[in-house]
N, C-alpha and C. Protein backbone atom coordinates (compact mmCIF):
# COMPACT_ATOMS: atom_id res chain seq x y z
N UNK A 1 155.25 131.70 157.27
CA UNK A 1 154.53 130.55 157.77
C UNK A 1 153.37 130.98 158.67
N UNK A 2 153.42 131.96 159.19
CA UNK A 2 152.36 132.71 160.32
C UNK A 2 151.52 133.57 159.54
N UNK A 3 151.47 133.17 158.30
CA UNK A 3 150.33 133.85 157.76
C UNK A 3 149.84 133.30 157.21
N UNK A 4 150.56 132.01 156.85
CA UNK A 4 149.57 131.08 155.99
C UNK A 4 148.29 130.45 157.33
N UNK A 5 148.79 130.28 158.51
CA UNK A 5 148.07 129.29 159.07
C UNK A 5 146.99 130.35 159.52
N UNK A 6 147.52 132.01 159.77
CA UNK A 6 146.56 133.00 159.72
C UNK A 6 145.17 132.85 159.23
N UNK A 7 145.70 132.75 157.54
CA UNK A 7 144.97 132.74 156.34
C UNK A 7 144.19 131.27 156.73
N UNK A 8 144.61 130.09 156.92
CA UNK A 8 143.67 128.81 157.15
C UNK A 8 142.75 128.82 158.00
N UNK A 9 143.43 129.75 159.53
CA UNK A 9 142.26 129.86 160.15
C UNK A 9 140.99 130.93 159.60
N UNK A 10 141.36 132.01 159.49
CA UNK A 10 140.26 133.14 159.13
C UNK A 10 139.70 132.11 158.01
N UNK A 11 140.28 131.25 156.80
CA UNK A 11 139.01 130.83 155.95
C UNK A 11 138.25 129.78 156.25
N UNK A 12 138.59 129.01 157.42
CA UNK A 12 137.82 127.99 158.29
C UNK A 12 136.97 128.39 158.89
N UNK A 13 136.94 129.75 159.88
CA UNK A 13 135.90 129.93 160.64
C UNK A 13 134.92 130.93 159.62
N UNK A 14 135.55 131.62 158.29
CA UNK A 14 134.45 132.23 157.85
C UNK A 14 133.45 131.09 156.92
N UNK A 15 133.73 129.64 157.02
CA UNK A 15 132.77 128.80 156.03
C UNK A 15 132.32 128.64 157.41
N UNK A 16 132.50 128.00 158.16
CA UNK A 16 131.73 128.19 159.50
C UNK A 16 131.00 128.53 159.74
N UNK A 17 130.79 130.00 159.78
CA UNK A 17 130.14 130.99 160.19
C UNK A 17 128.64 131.34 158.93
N UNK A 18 128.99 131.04 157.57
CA UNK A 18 128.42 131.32 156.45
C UNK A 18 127.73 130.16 156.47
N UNK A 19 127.85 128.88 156.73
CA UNK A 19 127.11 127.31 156.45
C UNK A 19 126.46 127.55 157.98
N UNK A 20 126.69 128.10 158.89
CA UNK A 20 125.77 128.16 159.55
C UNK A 20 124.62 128.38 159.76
N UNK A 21 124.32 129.59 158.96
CA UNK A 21 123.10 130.57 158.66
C UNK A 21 122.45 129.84 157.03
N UNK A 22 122.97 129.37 156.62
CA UNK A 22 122.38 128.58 155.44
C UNK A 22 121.14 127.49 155.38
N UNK A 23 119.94 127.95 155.01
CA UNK A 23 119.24 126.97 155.16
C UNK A 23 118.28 127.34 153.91
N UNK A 24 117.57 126.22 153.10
CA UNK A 24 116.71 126.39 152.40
C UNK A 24 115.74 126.00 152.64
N UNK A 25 114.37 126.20 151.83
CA UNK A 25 113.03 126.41 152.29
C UNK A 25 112.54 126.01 150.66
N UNK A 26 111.63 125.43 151.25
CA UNK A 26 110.56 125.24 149.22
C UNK A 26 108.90 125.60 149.69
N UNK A 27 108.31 125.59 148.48
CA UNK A 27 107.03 125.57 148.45
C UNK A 27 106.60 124.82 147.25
N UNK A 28 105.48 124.71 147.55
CA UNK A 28 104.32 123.60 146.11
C UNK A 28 103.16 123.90 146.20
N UNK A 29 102.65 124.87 144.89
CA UNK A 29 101.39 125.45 145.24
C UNK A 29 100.80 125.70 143.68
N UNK A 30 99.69 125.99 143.52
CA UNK A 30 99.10 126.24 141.77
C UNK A 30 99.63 127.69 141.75
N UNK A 31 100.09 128.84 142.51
CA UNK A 31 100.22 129.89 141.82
C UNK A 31 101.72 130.70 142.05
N UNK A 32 102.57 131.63 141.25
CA UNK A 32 103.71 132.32 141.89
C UNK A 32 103.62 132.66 143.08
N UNK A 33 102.33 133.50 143.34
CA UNK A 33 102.54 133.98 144.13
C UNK A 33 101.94 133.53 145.49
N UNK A 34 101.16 132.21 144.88
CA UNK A 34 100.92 131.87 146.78
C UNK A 34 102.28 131.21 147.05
N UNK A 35 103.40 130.44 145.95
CA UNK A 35 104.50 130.24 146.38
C UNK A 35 105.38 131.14 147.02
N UNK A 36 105.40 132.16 146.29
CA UNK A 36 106.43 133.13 147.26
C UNK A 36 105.73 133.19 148.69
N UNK A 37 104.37 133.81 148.61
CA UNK A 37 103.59 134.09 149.94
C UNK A 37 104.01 132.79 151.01
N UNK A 38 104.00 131.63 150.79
CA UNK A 38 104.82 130.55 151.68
C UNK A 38 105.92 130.83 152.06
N UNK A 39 106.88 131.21 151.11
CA UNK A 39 108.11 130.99 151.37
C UNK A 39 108.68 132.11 152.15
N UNK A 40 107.61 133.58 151.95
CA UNK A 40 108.18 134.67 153.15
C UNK A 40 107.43 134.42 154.60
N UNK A 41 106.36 133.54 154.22
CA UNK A 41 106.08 133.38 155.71
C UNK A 41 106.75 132.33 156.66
N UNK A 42 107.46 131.55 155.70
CA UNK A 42 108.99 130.46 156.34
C UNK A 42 109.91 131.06 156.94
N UNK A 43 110.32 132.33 155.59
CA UNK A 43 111.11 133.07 156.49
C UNK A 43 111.33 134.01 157.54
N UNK A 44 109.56 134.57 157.73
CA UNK A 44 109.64 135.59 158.69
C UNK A 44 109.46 134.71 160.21
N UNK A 45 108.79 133.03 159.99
CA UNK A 45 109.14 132.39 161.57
C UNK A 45 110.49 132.17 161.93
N UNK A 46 111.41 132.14 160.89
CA UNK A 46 112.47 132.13 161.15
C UNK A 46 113.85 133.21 161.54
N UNK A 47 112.62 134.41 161.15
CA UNK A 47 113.41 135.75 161.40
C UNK A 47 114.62 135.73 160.60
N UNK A 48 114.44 135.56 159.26
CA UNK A 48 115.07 135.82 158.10
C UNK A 48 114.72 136.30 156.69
N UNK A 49 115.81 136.88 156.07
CA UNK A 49 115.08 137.25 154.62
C UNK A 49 115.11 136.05 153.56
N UNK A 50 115.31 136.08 152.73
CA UNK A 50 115.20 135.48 151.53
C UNK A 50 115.81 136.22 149.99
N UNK A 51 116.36 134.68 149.37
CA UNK A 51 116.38 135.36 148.34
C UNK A 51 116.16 134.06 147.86
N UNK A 52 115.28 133.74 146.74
CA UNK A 52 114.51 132.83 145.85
C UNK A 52 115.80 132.39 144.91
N UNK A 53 116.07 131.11 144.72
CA UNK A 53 117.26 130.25 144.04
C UNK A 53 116.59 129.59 142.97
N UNK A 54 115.34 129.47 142.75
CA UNK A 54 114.36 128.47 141.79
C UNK A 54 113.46 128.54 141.66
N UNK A 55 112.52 128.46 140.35
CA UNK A 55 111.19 128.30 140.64
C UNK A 55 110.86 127.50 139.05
N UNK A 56 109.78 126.81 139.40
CA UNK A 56 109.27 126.02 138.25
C UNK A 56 107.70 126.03 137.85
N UNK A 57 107.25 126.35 137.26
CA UNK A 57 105.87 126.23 136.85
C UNK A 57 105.51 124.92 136.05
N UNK A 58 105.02 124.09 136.14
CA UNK A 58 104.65 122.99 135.23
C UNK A 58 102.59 123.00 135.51
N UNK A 59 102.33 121.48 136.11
CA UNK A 59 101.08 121.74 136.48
C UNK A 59 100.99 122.38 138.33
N UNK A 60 102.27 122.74 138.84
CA UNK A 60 102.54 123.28 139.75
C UNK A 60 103.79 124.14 140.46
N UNK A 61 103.67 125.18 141.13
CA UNK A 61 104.67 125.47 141.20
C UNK A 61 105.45 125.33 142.38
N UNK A 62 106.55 125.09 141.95
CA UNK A 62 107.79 124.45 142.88
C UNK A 62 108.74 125.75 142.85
N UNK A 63 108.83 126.66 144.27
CA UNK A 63 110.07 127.19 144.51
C UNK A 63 111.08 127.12 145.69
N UNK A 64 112.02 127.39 145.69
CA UNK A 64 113.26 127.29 146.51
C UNK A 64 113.89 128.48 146.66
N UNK A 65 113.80 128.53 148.20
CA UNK A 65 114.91 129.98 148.39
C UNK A 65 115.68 129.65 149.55
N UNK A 66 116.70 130.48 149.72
CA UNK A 66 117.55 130.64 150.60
C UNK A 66 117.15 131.83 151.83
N UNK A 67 117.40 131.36 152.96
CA UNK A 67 117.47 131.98 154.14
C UNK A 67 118.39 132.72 154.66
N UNK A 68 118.40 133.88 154.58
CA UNK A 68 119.44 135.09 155.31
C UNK A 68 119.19 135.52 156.55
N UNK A 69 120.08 135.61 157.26
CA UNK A 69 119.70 136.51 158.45
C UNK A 69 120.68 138.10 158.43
């Protein structure tokens, strides 16, 4: 029984801890790369990295990334 509630706590505070630092970021721009160029300069005011979750080209491009610290 003292390990299950072990186990409940350690996986409570590690979503905790992980949804904390979670945040996403987009851009909307005519080219890849002025989109990325947005989206690392989001992340460097935020003193985080990135890793890009989406991107779309149509008559513009739309990307989405995620924020790491």
């Amino acid at each position: 029984m003292k390990n299950i509630k072990t186990f409940v706590v350690v996986a409570a505070l590690a979503l905790i801890s992980s949804s904390s630092f979670a945040q996403t970021v987009t851009a909307t721009v005519s080219t890849l790369d002025g989109a990325e160029a947005q989206i690392a300069a989001k992340a460097k005011l935020a003193g985080a990295g990135y890793s890009i979750t989406e991107a779309y080209a149509g008559n513009q491009v739309h990307m989405t990334a995620r924020l790491t610290k």
